[in-house]
Structure formats: structure tokens, C-alpha cells
Protein backbone atom coordinates (compact mmCIF):
# COMPACT_ATOMS: atom_id res chain seq x y z
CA UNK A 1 146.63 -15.70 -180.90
CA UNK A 2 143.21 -16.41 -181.15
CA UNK A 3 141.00 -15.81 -184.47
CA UNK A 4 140.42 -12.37 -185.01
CA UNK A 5 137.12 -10.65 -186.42
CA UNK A 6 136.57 -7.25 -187.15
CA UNK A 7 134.14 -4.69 -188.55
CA UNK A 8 135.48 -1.34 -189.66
CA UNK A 9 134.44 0.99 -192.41
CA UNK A 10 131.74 -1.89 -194.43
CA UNK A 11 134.14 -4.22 -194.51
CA UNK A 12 135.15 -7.59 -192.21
CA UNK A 13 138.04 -8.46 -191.46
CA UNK A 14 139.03 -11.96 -190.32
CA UNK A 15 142.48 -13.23 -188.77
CA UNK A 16 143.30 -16.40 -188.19
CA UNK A 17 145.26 -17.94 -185.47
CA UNK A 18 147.27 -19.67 -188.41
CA UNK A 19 148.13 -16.01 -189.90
CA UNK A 20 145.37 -16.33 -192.76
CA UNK A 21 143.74 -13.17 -193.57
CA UNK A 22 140.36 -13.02 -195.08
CA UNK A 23 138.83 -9.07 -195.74
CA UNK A 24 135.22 -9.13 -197.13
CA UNK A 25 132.23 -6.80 -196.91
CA UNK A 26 130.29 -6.45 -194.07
CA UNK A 27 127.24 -7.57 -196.50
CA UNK A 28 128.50 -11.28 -196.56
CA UNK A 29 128.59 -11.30 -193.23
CA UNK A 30 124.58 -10.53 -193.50
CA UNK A 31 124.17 -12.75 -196.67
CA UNK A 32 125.42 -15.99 -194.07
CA UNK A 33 123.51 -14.69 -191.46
CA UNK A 34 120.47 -14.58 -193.53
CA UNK A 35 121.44 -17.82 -195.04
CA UNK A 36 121.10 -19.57 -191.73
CA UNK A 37 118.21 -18.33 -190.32
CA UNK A 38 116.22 -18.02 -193.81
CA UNK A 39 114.67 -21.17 -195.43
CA UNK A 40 114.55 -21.00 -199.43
CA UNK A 41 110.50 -21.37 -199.10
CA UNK A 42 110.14 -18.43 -202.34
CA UNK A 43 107.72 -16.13 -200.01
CA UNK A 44 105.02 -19.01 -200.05
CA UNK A 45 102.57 -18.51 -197.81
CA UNK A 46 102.55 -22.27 -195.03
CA UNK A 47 100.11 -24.30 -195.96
CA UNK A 48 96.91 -24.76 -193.41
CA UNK A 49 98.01 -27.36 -191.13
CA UNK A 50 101.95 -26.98 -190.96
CA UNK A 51 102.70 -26.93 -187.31
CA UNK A 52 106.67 -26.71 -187.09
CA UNK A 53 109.64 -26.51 -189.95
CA UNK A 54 113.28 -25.89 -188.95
CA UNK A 55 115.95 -25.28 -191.98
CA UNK A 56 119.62 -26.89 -191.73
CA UNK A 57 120.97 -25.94 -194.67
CA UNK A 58 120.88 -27.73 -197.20
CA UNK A 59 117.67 -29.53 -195.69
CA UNK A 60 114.55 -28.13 -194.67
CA UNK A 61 111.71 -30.44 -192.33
CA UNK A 62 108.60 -29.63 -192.35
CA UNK A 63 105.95 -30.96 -189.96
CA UNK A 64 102.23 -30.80 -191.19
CA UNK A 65 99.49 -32.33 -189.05
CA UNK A 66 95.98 -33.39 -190.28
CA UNK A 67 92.92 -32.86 -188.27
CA UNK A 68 90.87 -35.93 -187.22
CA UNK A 69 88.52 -37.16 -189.74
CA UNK A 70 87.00 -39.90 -191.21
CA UNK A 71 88.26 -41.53 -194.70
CA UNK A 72 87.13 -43.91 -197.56
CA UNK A 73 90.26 -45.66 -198.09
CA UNK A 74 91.16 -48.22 -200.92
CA UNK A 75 92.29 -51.72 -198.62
CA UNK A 76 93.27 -54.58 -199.86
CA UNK A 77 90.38 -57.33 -199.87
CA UNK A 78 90.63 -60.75 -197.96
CA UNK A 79 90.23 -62.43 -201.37
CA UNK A 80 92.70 -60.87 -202.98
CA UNK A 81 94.73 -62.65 -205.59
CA UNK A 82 97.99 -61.08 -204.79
CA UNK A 83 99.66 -59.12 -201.98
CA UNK A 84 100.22 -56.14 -203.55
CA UNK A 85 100.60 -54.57 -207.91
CA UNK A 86 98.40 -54.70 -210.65
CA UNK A 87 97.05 -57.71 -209.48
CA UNK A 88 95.53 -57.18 -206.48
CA UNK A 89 91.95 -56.62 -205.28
CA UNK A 90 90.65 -53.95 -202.91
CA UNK A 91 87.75 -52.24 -201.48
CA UNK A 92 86.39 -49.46 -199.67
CA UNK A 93 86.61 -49.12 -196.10
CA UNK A 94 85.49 -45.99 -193.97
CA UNK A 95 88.07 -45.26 -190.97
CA UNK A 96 88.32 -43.34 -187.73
CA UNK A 97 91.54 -41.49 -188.11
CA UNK A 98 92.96 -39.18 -185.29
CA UNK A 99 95.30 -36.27 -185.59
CA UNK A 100 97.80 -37.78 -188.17
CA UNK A 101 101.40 -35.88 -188.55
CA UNK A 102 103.44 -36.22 -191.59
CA UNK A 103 107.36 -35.51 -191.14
CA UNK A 104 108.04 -33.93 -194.75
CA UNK A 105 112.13 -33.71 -195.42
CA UNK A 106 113.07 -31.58 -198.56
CA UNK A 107 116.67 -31.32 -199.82
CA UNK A 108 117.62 -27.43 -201.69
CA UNK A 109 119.34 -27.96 -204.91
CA UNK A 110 119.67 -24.75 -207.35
CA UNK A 111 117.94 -23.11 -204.46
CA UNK A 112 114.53 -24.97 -205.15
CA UNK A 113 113.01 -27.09 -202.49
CA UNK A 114 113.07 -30.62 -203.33
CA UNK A 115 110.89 -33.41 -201.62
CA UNK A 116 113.03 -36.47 -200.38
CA UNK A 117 111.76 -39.94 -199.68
CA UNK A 118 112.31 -39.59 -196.46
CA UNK A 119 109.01 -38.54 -194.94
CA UNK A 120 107.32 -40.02 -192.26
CA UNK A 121 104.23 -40.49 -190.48
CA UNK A 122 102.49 -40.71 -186.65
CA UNK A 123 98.88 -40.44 -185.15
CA UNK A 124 98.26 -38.56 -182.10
CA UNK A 125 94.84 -37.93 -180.08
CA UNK A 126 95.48 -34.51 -179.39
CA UNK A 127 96.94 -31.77 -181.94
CA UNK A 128 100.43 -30.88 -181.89
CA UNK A 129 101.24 -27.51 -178.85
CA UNK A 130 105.14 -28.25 -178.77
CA UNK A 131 108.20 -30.12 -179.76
CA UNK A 132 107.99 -32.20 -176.56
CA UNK A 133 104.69 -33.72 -177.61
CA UNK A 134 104.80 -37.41 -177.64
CA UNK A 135 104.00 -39.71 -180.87
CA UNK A 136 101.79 -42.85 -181.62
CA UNK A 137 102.85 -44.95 -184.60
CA UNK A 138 99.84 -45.21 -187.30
CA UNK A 139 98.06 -48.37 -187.61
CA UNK A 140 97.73 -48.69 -191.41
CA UNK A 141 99.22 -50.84 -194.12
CA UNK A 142 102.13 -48.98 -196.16
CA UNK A 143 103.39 -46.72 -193.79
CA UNK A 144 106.63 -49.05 -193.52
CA UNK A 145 107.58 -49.93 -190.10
CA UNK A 146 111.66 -50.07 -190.28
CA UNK A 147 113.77 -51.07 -187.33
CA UNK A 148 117.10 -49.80 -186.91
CA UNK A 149 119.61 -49.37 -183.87
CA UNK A 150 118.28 -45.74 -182.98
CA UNK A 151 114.63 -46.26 -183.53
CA UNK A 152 111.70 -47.56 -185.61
CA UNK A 153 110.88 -45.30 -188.86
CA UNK A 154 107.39 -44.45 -189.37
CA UNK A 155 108.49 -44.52 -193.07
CA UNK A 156 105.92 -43.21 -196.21
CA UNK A 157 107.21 -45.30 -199.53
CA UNK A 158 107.04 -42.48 -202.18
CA UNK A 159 107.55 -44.74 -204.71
CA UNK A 160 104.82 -43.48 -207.16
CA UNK A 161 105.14 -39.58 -206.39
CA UNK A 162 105.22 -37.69 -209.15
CA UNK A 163 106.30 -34.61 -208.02
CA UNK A 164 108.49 -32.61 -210.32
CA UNK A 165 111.12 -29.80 -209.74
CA UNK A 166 108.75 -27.05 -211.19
CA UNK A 167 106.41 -27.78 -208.14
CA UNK A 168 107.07 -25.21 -205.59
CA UNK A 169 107.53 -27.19 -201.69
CA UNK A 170 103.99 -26.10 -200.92
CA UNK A 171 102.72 -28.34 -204.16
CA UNK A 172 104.72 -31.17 -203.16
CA UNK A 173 103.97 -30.99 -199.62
CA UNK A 174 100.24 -31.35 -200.83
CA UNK A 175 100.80 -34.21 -203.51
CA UNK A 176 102.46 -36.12 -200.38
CA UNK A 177 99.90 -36.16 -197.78
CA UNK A 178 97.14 -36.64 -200.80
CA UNK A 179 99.41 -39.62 -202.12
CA UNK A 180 99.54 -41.22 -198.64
CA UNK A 181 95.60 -41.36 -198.54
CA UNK A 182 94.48 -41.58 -201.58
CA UNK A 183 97.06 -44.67 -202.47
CA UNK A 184 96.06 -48.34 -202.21
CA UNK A 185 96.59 -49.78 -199.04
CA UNK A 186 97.77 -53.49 -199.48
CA UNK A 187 100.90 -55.63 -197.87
CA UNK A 188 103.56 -53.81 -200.00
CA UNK A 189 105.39 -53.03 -196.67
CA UNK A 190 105.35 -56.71 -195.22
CA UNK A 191 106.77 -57.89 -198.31
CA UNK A 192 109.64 -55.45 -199.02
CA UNK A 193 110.32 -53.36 -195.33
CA UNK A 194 109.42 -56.63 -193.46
CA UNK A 195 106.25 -54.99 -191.42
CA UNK A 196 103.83 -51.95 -191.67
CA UNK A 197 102.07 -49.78 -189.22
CA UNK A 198 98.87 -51.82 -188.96
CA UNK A 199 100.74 -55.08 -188.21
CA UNK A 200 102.70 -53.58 -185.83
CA UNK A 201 99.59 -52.06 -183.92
CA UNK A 202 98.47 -55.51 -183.01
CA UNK A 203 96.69 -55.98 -179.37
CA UNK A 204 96.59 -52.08 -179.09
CA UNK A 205 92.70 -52.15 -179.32
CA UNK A 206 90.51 -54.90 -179.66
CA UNK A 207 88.25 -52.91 -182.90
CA UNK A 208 91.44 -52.29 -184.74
CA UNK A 209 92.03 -55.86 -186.43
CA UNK A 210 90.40 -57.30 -188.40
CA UNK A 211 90.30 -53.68 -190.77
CA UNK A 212 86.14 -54.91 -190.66
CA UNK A 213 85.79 -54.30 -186.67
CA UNK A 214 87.59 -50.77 -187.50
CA UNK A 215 85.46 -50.12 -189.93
CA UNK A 216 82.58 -51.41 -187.55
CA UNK A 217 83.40 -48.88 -184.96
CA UNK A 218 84.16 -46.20 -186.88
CA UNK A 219 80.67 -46.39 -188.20
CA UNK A 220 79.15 -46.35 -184.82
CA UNK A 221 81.80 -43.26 -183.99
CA UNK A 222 83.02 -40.60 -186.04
CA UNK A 223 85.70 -40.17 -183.46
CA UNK A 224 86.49 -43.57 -182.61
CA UNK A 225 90.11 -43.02 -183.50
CA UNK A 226 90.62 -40.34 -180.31
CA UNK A 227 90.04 -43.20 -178.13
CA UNK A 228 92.71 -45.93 -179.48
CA UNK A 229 96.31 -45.87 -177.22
CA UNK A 230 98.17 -46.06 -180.32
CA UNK A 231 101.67 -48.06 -180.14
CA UNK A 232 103.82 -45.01 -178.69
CA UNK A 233 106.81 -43.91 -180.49
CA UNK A 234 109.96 -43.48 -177.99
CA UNK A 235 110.76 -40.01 -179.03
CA UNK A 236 109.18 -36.64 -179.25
CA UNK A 237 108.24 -34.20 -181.85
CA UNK A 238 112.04 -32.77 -181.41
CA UNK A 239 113.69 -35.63 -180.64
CA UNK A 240 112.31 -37.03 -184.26
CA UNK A 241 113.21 -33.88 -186.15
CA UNK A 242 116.66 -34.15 -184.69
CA UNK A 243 116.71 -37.79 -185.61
CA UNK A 244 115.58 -37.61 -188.88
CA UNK A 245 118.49 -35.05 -190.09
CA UNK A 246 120.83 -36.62 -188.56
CA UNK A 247 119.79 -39.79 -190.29
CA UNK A 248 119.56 -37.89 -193.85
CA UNK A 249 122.85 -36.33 -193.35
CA UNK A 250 124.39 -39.88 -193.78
CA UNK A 251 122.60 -40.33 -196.83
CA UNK A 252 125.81 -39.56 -198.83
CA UNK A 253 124.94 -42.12 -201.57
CA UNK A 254 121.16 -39.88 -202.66
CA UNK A 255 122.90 -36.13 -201.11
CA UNK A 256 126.77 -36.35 -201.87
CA UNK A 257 129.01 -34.42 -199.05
CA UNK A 258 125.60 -32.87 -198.00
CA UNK A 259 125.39 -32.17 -193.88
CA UNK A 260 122.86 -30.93 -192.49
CA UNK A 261 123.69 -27.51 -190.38
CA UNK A 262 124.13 -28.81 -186.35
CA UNK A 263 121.99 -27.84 -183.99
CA UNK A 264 124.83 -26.06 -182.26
CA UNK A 265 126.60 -24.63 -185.16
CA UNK A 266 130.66 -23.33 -184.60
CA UNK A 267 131.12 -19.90 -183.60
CA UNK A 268 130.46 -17.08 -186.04
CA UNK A 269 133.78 -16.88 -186.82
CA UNK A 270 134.67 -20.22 -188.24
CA UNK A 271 131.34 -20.18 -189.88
CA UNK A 272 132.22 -16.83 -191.35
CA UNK A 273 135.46 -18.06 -192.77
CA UNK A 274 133.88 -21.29 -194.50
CA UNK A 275 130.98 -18.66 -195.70
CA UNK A 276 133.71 -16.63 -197.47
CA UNK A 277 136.01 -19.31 -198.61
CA UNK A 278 133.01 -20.60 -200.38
CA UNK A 279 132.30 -16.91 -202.31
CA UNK A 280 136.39 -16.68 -202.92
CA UNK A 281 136.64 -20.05 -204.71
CA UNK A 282 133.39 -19.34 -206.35
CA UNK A 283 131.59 -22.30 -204.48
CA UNK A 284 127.94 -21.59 -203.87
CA UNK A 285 127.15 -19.51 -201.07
């Protein structure tokens, strides 16, 4: 015998194949419904810019993408006295940038939103009109280039974030894009991830390196940044997101026995009768 489910009368009744019988109200069969489907985001309203999310409980992705523009950015200076910390010396630079996506992965606790540092970043020339869209890694110093058997992260050190659990996901979301341009850019990622976006961008375009024949061309073109073939990434917008919670599901050490919702979740019924065993032994649902 197969497992059973039923709805009579308000009220669900599940049969197992094992002979286990489980009888709850037809609104918990809503509740997980809603559960699924339904991110935690409090009725905020997206921020300008957010192209795609998707919610696999208990993570939620988020994927923001900033216009092209052109920044004042702190870089480190050829006579600087150390590679990166309190010792080292920078100026300003103005830069091309193109479309530049940040990949912004939040973990629910206590149903709050919760920014993880695992966030990520890419350029593109053209905005963002579906998950099949291609990716261009970002030529610029602390966006950590990390190799690993599946891919190369695109990897945003959040090491002085101060976001706090008060901050609603919207905040944070903010505070992270703001932090990634508004940091120092130095050679934090050569020393401690082994290489960073810029050094990995080398021979894409002959005004990218040195930073001063950027700069150079960037003053001569707003939108010199739409023209660079930026080092392509080997995935797509959904092949990424995929990636990136399957990745964080294995994170057991920073999200203990937390998996991320499959992309092809099991049928409603065994769903349904890990939703109520959760409620019955008073686990959070």
C-alpha cells in the first residue's frame, strides 16, 4: 500500500505505507504550503535594483544588480608601505564600472533574515533579462577569486560588516553593496584567498592594468567599462544560484543540519508528513 492522503471535513489525513497514521488540520497543510512558496522578507517592499531572489528554506538568495556608473574608489597606492591594514596607503581613482551583480545569501534564524558571508559578485555589459544570462568576473582587488573543483567564487570578504540582527534584509542588503564600494581596495585577497578579481582579469583589455590606464580611459569615457570582454564566468545566472545553495548547504560547521529546500522537492506527501512531525514534536514549523 502506497502512502495515503486525504482531505475530509478540515482535517488531513495521512497513511503511511508503514501503517503510521498522522490526522492534522487541513490549515497545516496551507501553513507548509505557504511556508515553501513564502520568503520571511516582513512585507518589505524589494529594494530598486533586485532582479531575482528564490527562497529554500532556511536560505533565501537574493540577486541585486547595479547600473553602470562611474566611482571614486579608495586603491591602494604603488608606494604603499604595506599590502593591506592600518598601514597601508591609498588614493583616489575614478573607474568605468559596468552593470555589476551582487549574489546576496541570507540564512532565517528566529524567522529574521540574516546576511551570510557568502555573497558574491560579477560584471556584465548588459542588465540582467533572465536566469540564462551569462557572467563576467569583476576586475577589482578584494573581490576574492577562490578556486575550487566546481568553479571559481566571485567571493565579497565581509569581514568588517557590521550588520546586526535588528537590521531588516533590505538594510543589510544595502550596507553590503555600500561596504563593497566604499571599502579600501588593496591586496588583502592575494595575501589570504591567493588571487582577486583584478589579478585574475589580466590580458582581458589592454586599459585595465596598470589601475592608472583604467583610470585613463575611464576619464576619456564614462562608459568605458561596456566595452571590456570581462573574464567570463562558466555558469549562468541559474546555474550560480543553484551552485551557491548547494555550496551553503554543506556549510554544516556556520548552519548546523541546515539544507537548503531542493529544487525538486519530494512529493507533497512526504513533505507533509515531515511538516507535521515537526508541529507534533514541537520542532519549528
Amino acid at each position: 500500500m502506497s502512502d495515503v492522503l486525504t482531505i475530509q471535513n478540515g482535517k488531513v489525513v495521512l497513511k503511511t505505507e508503514e501503517g503510521q497514521s498522522i490526522e492534522r488540520p487541513e490549515a497545516d497543510l496551507y501553513d507548509m504550503f505557504h511556508r515553501e512558496i513564502r520568503p520571511p522578507i516582513d512585507g518589505c517592499a524589494l529594494p530598486d535594483g533586485v532582479k531575482f531572489y528564490e527562497w529554500r528554506d532556511p536560505f533565501f538568495l537574493v540577486v541585486h544588480q547595479h547600473p553602470p556608473f562611474c566611482r571614486s574608489l579608495r586603491w591602494i597606492a604603488p608606494d604603499s608601505p604595506a599590502d593591506y591594514g592600518p598601514g597601508a596607503k591609498y588614493r583616489k581613482v575614478r573607474l568605468s564600472i559596468p552593470y555589476a551583480n551582487t549574489f546576496a545569501m541570507y540564512f532565517c534564524r528566529g524567522g529574521k533574515l540574516l546576511l551570510t558571508g557568502f555573497n558574491e559578485l560579477y560584471f556584465r555589459n548588459e542588465p540582467l533579462r533572465s536566469k540564462s544570462d551569462s557572467l563576467g568576473y569583476p576586475a577589482l582587488l578584494n573581490i576574492s577569486a577562490i578556486k575550487t573543483k566546481e568553479r571559481t567564487r566571485s567571493w565579497i570578504c565581509t569581514q568588517h560588516l557590521r550588520n546586526t540582527a535588528e537590521m531588516d534584509w533590505t538594510t543589510q542588503l544595502g550596507n553590503l553593496i555600500t561596504h563593497t564600494w566604499d571599502g579600501a581596495f588593496n591586496l588583502s585577497s592575494e595575501r589570504h584567498e591567493g588571487a582577486s578579481g583584478y589579478g585574475e582579469s589580466q590580458g582581458v583589455h589592454p586599459d585595465l592594468h596598470p589601475v592608472e590606464r583604467w583610470e585613463e580611459a575611464s576619464r576619456k569615457d564614462d562608459a568605458f567599462a561596456l566595452s571590456v570582454p570581462w573574464k567570463p564566468a562558466r555558469f549562468t545566472v541559474g546555474e550560480l544560484m543553484n551552485c551557491m545553495f548547494d555550496e551553503i548547504g554543506k556549510q554544516n560547521h556556520y548552519f548546523p543540519g541546515a539544507t537548503p529546500a531542493p529544487l525538486k522537492p519530494a512529493g507533497v506527501v512526504q513533505r507533509f508528513i515531515n511538516f507535521a512531525q515537526q508541529k507534533l514534536t514541537g520542532g519549528k514549523a
